[in-house]
N, C-alpha and C. Protein backbone atom coordinates (compact mmCIF):
# COMPACT_ATOMS: atom_id res chain seq x y z
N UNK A 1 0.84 -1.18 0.00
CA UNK A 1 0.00 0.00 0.00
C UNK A 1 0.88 1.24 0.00
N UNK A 2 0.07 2.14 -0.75
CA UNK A 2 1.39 3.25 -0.56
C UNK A 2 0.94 4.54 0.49
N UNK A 3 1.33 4.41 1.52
CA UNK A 3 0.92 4.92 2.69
C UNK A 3 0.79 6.52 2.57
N UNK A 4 1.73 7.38 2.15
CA UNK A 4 1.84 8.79 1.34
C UNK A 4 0.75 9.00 0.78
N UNK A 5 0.35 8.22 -0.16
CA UNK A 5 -0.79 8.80 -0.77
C UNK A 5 -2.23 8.04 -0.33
N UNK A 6 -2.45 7.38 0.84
CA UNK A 6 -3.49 6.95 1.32
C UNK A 6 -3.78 8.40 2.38
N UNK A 7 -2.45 8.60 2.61
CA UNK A 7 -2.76 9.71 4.18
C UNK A 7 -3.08 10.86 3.08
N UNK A 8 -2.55 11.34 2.10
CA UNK A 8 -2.87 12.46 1.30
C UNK A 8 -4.49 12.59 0.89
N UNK A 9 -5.05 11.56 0.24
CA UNK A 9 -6.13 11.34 0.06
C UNK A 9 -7.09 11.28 1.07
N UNK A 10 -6.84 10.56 1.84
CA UNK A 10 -7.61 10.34 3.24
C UNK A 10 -7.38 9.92 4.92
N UNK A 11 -6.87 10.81 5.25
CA UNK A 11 -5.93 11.34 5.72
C UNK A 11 -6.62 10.52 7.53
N UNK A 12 -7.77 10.52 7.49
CA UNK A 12 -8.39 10.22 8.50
C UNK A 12 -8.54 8.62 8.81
N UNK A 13 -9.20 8.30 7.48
CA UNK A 13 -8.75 6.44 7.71
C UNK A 13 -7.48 6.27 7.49
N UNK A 14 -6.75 6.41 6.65
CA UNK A 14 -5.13 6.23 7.16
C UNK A 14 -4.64 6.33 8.39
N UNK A 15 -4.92 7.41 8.98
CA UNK A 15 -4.05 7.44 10.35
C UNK A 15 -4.84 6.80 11.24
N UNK A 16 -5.74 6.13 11.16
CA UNK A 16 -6.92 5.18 11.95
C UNK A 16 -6.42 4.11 11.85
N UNK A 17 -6.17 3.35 10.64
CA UNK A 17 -5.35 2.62 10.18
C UNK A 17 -4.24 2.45 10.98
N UNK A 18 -3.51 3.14 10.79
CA UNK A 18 -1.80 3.26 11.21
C UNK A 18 -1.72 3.06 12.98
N UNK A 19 -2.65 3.96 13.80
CA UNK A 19 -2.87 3.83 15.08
C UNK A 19 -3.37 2.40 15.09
N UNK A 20 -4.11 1.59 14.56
CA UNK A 20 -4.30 0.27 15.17
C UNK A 20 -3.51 -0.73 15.14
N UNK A 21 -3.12 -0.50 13.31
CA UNK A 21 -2.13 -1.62 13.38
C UNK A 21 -0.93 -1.75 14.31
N UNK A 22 -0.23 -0.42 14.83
CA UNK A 22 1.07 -0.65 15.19
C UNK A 22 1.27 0.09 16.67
N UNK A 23 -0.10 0.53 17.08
CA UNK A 23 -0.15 0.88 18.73
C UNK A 23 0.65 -0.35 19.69
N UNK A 24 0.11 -0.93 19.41
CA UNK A 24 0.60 -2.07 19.91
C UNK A 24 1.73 -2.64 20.34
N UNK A 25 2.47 -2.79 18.94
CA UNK A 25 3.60 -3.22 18.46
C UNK A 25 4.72 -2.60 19.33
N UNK A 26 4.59 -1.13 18.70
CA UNK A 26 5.69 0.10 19.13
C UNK A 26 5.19 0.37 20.53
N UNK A 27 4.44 0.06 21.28
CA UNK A 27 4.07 0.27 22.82
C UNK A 27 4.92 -0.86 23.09
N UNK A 28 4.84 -2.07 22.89
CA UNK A 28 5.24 -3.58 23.43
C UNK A 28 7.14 -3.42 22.68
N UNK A 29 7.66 -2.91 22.13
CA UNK A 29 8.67 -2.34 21.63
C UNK A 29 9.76 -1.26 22.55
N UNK A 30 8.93 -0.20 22.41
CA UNK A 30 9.58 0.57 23.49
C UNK A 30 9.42 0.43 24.77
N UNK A 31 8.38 -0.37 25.88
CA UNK A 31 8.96 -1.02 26.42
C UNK A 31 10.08 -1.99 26.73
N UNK A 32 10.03 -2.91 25.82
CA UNK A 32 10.95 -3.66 25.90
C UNK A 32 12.72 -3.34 25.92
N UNK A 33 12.36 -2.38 24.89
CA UNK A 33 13.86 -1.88 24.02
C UNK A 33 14.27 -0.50 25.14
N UNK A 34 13.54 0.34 25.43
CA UNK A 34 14.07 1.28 26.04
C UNK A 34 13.35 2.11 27.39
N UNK A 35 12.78 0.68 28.05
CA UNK A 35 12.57 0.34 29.20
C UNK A 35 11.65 2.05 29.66
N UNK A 36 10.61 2.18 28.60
CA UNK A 36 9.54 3.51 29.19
C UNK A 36 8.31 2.79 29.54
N UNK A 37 7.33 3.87 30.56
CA UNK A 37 6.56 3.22 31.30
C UNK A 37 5.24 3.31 30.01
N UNK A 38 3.65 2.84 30.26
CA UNK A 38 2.42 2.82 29.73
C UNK A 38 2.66 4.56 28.65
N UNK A 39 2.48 5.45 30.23
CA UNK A 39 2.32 6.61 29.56
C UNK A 39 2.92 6.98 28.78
N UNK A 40 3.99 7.11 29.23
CA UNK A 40 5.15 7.60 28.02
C UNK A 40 5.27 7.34 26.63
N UNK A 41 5.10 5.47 26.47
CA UNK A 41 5.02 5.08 25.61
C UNK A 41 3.78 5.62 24.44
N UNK A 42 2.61 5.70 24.81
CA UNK A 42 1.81 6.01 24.17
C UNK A 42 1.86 7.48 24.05
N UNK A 43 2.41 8.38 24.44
CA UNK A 43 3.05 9.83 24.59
C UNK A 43 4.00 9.86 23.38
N UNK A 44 5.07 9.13 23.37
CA UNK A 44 6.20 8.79 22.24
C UNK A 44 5.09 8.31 20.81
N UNK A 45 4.29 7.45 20.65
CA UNK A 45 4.01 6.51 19.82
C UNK A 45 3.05 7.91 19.17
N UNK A 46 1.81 8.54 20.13
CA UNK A 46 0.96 9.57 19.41
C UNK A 46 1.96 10.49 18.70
N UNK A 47 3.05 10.98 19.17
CA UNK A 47 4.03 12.35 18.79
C UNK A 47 4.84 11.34 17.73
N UNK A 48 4.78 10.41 17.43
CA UNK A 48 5.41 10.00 16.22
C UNK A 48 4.72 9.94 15.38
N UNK A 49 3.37 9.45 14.94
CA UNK A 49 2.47 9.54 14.49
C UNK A 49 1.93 10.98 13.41
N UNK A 50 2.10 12.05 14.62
CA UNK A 50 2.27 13.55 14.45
C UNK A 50 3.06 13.94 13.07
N UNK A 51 4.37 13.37 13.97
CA UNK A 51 5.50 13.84 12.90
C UNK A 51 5.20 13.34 11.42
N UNK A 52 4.97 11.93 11.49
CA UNK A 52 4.39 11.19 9.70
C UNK A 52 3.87 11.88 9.46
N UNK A 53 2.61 12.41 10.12
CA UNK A 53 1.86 12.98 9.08
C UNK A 53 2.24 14.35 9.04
N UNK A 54 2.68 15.29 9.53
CA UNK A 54 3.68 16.70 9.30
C UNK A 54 4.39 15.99 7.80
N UNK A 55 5.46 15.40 8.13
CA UNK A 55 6.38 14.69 6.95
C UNK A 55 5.34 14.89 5.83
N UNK A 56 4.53 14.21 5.53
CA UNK A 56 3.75 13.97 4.53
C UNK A 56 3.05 15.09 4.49
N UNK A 57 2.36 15.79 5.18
CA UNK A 57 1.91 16.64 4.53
C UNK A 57 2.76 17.88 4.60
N UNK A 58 3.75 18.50 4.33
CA UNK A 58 4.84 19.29 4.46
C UNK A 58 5.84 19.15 3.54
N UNK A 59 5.92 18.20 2.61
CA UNK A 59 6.05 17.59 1.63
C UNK A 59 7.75 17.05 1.92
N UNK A 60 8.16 16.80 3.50
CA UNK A 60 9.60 16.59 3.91
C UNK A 60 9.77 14.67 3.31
N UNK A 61 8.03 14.05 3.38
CA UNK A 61 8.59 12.78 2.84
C UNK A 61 7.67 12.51 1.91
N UNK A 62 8.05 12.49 0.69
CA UNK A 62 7.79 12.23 -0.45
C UNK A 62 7.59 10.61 -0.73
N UNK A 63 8.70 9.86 -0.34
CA UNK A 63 8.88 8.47 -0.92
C UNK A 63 9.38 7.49 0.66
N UNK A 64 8.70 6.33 0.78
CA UNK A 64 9.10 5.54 1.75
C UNK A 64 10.06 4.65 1.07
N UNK A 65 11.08 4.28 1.76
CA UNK A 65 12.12 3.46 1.39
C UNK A 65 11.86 1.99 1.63
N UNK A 66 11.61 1.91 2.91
CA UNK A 66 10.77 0.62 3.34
C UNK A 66 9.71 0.85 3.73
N UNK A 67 9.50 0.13 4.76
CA UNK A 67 7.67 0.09 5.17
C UNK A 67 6.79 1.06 6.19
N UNK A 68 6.21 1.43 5.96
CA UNK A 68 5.88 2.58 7.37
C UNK A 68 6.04 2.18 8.66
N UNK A 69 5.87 1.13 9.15
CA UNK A 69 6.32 0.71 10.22
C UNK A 69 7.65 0.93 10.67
N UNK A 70 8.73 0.64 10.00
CA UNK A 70 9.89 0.68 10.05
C UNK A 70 10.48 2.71 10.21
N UNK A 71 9.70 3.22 8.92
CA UNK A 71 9.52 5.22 9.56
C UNK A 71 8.79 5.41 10.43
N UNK A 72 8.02 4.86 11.39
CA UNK A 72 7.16 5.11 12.16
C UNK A 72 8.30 5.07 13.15
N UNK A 73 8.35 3.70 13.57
CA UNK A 73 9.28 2.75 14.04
C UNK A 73 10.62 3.60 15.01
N UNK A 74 11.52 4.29 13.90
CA UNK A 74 12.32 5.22 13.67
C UNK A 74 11.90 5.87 14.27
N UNK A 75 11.16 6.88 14.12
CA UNK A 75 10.53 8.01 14.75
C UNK A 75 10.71 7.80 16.36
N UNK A 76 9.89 7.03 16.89
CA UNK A 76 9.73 6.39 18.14
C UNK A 76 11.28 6.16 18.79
N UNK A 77 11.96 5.61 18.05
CA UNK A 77 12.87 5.42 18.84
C UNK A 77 13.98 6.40 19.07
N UNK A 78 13.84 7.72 18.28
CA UNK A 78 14.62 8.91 18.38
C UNK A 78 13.68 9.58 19.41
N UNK A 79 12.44 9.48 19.35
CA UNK A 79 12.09 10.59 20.66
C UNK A 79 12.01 9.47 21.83
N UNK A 80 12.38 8.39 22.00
CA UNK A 80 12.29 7.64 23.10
C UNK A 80 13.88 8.00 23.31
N UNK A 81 14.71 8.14 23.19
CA UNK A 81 16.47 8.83 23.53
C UNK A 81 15.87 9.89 23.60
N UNK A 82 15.38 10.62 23.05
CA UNK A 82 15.41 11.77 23.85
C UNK A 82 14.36 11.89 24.87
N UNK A 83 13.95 11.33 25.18
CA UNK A 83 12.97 11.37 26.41
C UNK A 83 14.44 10.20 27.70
N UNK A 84 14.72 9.55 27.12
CA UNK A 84 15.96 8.96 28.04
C UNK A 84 16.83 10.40 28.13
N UNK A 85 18.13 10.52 27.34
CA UNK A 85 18.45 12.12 27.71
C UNK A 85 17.97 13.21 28.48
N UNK A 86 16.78 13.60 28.57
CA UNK A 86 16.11 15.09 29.06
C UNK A 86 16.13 13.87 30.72
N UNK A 87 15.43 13.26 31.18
CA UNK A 87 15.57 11.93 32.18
C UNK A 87 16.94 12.30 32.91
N UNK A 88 17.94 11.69 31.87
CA UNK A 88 19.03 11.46 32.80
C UNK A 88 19.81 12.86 33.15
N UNK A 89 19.37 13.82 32.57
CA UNK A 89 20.09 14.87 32.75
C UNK A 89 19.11 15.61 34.19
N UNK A 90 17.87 15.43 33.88
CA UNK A 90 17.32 15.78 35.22
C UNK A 90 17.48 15.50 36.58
N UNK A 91 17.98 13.56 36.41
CA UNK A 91 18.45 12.79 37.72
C UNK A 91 19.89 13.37 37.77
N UNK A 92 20.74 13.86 37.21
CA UNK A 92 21.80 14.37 37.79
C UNK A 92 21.47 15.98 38.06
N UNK A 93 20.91 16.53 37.31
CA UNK A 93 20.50 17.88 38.24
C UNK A 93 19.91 18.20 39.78
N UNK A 94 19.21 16.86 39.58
CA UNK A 94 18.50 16.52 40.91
C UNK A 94 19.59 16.18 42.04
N UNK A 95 20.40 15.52 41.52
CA UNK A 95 21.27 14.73 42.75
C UNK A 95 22.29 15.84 43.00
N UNK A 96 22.62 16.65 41.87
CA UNK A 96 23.69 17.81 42.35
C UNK A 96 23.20 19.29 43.00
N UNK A 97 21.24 20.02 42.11
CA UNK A 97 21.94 21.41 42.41
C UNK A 97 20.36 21.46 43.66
N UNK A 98 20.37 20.54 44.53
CA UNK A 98 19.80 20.84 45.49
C UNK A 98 20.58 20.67 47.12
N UNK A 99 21.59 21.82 47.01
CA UNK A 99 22.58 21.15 48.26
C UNK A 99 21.79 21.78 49.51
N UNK A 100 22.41 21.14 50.92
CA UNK A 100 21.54 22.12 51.79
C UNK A 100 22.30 23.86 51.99
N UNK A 101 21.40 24.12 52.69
CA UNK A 101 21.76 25.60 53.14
C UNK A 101 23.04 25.95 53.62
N UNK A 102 23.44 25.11 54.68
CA UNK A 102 24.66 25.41 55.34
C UNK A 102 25.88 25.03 54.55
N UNK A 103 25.31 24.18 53.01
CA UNK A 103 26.72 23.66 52.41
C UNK A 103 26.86 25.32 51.33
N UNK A 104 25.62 25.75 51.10
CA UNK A 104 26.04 27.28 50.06
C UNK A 104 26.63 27.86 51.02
N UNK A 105 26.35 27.82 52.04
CA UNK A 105 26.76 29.22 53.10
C UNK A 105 28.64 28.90 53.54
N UNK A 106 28.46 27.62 53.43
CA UNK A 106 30.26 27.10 53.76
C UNK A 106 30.72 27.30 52.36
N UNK A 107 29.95 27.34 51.07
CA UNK A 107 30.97 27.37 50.23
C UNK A 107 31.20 28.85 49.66
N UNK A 108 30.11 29.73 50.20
CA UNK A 108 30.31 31.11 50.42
C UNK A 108 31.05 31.70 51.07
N UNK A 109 31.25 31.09 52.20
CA UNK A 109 32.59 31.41 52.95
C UNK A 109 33.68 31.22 52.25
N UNK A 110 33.98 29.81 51.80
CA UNK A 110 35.00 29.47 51.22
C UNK A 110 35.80 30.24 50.16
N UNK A 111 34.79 30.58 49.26
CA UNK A 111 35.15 31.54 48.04
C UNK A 111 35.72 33.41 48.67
N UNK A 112 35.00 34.05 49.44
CA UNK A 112 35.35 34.72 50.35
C UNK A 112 36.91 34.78 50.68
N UNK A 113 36.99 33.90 51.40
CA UNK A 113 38.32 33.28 51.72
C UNK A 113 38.96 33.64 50.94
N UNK A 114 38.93 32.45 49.69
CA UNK A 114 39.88 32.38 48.21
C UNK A 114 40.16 33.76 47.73
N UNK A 115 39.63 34.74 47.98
CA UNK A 115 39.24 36.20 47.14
C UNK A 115 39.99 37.01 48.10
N UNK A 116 39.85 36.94 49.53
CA UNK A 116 40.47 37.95 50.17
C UNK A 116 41.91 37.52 50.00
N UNK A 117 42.84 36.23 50.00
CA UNK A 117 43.69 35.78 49.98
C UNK A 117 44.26 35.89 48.66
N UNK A 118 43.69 35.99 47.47
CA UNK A 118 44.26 36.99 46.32
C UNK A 118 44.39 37.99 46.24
N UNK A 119 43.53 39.01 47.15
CA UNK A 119 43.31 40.23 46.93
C UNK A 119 44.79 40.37 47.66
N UNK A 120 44.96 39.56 49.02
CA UNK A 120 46.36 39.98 49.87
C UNK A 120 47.62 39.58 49.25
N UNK A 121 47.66 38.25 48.12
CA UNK A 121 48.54 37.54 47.64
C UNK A 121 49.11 38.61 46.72
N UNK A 122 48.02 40.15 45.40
CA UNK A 122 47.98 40.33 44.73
C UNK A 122 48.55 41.88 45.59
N UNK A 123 48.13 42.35 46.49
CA UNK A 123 48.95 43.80 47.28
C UNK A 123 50.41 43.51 47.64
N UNK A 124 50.60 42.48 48.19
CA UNK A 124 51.73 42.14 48.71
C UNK A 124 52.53 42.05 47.73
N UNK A 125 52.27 41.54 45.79
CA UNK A 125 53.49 41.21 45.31
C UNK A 125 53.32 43.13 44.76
N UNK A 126 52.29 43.58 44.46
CA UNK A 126 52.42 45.22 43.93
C UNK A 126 53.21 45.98 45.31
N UNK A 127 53.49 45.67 46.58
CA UNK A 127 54.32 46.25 47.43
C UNK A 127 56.24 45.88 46.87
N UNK A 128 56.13 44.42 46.66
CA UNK A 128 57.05 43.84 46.19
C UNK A 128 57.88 44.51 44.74
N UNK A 129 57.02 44.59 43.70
CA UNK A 129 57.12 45.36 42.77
C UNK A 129 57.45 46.44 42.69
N UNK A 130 57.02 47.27 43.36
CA UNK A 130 57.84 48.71 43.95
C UNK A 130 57.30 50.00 42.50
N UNK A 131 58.03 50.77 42.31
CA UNK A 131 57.89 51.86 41.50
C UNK A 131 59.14 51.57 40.59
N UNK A 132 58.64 52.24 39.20
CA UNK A 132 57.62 52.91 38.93
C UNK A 132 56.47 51.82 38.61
N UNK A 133 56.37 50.31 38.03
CA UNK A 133 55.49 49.71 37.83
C UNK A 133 54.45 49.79 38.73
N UNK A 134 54.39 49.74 40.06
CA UNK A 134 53.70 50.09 41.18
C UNK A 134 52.60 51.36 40.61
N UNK A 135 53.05 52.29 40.01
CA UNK A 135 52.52 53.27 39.94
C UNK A 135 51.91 53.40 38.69
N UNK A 136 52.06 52.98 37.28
CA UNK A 136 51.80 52.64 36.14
C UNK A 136 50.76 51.77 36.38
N UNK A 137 50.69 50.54 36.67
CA UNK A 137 49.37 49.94 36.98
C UNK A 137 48.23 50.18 38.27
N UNK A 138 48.94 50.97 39.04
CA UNK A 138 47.56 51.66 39.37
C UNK A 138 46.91 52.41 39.01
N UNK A 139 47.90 53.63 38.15
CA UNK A 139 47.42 54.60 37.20
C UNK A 139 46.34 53.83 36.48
N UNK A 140 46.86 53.07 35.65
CA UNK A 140 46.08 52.64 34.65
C UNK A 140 44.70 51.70 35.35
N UNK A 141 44.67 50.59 36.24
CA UNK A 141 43.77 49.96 36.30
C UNK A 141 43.06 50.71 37.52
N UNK A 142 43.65 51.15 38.48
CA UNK A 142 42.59 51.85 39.85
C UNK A 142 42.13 53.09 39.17
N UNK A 143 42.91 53.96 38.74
CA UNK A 143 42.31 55.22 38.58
C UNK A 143 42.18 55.40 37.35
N UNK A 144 42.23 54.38 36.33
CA UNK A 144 41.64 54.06 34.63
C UNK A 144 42.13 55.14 33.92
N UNK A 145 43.03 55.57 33.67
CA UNK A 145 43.76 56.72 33.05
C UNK A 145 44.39 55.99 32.07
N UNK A 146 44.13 56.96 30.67
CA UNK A 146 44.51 56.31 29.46
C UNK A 146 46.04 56.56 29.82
N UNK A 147 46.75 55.82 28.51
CA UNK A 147 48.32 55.54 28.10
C UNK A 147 48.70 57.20 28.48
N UNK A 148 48.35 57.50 27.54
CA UNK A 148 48.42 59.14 27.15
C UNK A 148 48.72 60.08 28.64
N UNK A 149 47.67 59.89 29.28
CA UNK A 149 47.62 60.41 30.68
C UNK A 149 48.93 60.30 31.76
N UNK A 150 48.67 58.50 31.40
CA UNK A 150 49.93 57.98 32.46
C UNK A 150 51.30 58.80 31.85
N UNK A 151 50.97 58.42 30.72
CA UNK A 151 52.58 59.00 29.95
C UNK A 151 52.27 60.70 30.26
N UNK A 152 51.99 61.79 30.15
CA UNK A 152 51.93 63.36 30.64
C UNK A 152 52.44 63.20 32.11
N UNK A 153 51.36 62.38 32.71
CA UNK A 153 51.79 62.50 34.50
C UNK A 153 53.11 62.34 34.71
N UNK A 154 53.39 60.97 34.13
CA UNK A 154 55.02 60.32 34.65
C UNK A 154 56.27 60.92 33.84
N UNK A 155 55.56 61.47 32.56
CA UNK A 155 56.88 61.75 31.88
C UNK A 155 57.39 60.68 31.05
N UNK A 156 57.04 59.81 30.54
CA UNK A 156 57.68 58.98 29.51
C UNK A 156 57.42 59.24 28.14
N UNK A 157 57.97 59.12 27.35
CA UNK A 157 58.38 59.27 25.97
C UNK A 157 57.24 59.79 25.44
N UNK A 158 56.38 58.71 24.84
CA UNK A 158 55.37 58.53 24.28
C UNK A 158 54.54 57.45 25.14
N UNK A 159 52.55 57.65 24.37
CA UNK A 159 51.87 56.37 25.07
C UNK A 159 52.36 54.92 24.98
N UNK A 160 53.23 54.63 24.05
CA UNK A 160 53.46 53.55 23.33
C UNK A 160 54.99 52.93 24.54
N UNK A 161 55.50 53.67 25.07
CA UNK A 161 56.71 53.55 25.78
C UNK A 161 55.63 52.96 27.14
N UNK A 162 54.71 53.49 27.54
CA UNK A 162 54.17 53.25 29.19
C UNK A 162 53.34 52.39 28.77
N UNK A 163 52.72 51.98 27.74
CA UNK A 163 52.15 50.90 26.92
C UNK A 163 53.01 49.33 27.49
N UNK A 164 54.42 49.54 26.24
CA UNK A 164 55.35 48.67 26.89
C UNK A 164 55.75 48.13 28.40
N UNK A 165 55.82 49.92 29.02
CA UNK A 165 55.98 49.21 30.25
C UNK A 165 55.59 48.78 30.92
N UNK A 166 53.90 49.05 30.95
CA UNK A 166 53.05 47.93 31.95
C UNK A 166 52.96 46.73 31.02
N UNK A 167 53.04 46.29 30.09
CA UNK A 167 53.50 44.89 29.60
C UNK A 167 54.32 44.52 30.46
N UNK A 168 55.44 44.56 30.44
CA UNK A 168 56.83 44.50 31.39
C UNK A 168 56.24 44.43 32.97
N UNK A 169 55.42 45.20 33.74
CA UNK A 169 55.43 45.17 34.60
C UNK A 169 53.90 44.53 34.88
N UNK A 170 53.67 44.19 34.26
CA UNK A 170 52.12 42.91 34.58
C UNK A 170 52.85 41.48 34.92
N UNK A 171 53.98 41.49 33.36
CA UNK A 171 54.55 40.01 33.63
C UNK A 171 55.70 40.08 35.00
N UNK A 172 56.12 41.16 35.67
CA UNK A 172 56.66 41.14 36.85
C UNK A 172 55.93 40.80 37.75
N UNK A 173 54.91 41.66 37.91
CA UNK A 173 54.18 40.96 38.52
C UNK A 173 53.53 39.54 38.57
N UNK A 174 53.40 39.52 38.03
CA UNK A 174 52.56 37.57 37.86
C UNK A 174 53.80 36.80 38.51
N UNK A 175 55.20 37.20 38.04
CA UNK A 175 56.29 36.11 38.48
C UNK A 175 55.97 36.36 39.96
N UNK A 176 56.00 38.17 40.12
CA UNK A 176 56.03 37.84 41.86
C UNK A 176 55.12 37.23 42.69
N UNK A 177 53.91 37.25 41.80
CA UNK A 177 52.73 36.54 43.08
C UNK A 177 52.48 35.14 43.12
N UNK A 178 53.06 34.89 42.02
CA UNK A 178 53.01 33.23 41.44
C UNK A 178 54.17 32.71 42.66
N UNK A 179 55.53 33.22 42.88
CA UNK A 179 56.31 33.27 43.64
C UNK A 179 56.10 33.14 44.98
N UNK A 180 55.12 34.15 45.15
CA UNK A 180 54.79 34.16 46.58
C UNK A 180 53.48 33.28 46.65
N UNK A 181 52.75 32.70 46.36
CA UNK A 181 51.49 32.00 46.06
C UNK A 181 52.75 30.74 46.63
N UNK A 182 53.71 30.38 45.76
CA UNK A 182 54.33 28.46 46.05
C UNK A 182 54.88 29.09 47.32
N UNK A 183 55.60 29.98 47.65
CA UNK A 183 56.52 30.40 49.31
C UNK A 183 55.51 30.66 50.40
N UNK A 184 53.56 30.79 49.79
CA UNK A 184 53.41 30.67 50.81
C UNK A 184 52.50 29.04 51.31
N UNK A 185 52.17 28.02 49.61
CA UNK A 185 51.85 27.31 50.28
C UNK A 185 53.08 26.32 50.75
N UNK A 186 53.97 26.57 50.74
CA UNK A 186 55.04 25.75 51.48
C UNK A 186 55.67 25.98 52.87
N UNK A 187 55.37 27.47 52.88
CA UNK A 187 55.68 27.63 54.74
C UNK A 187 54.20 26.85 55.33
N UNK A 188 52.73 27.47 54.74
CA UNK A 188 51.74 26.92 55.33
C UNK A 188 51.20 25.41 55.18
């Protein structure tokens, strides 16, 4: 039978058709195969159903290759993975983003912590660093003053010279705090 043009023509006993013969089948199927309950199954099996006839009338399927059962078939078993997928991603949402209260509030602390201890890791190596870099990157990042600026205030060449030198003195810095970051987890 050529199923395309039974549903085109008559669109109502066809899919009357199609629901009896293979309710069944593809219910007793996706149970078996991908272990979904009554509802679901018949949830999956109607929304495949859907799609055939969208396909067909949308003109996405023109020609069956094999048997409708087998595109039906298909159908079913791509929205049965994804009904597994959306599932398993929920049971791990579930098991991870409901922690209790006192574990946000300890890990609020925690981060706290981590932040003030950069903020001190990150003064201590700009004490370390000294001038003029000391003074070039505060220019520039605390009190946001273009190249131009820094360079009038301090006196260097051009923007392109105090440009360079906070290059130079970013990567001084990083050695020093990186430095002091291993000296201090090894005294502590």
């Amino acid at each position: 039978m050529d199923w395309i043009e039974h549903i085109k023509s008559n669109e109502n006993q066809a899919l009357s058709e199609i629901y009896s013969s293979y309710r069944a089948p593809c219910l007793s199927w996706l149970k078996s195969t991908y272990k979904v309950d009554t509802e679901d199954g018949i949830e999956i099996f109607q929304l495949s159903v859907i799609i055939l006839y969208d396909n067909i009338t949308k003109g996405k399927l023109t020609e069956l290759k094999g048997d409708i059962k087998t595109y039906l078939f298909a159908i079913a078993k791509n929205k049965a993975r994804e009904l597994q997928r959306k599932n398993a991603k929920e049971i791990r949402q579930g098991e991870f983003t409901v922690p209790l209260k006192s574990y946000i509030i300890d890990e609020e602390i925690e981060e706290k912590i981590q932040l003030e201890s950069r903020i001190d890791s990150t003064y201590k190596a700009l004490q370390i660093l000294g001038d003029p870099c000391k003074s070039v990157l505060q220019l520039f990042y605390y009190k946001q003053l273009s190249m131009q600026a820094i360079c009038d205030l301090m006196g260097y060449k051009n923007a392109d010279t105090v440009k360079n030198q906070k290059y130079k003195c970013i990567k001084r810095l990083q050695s020093i705090y990186k430095e002091h970051k291993l000296q201090s987890h090894t005294l502590g």
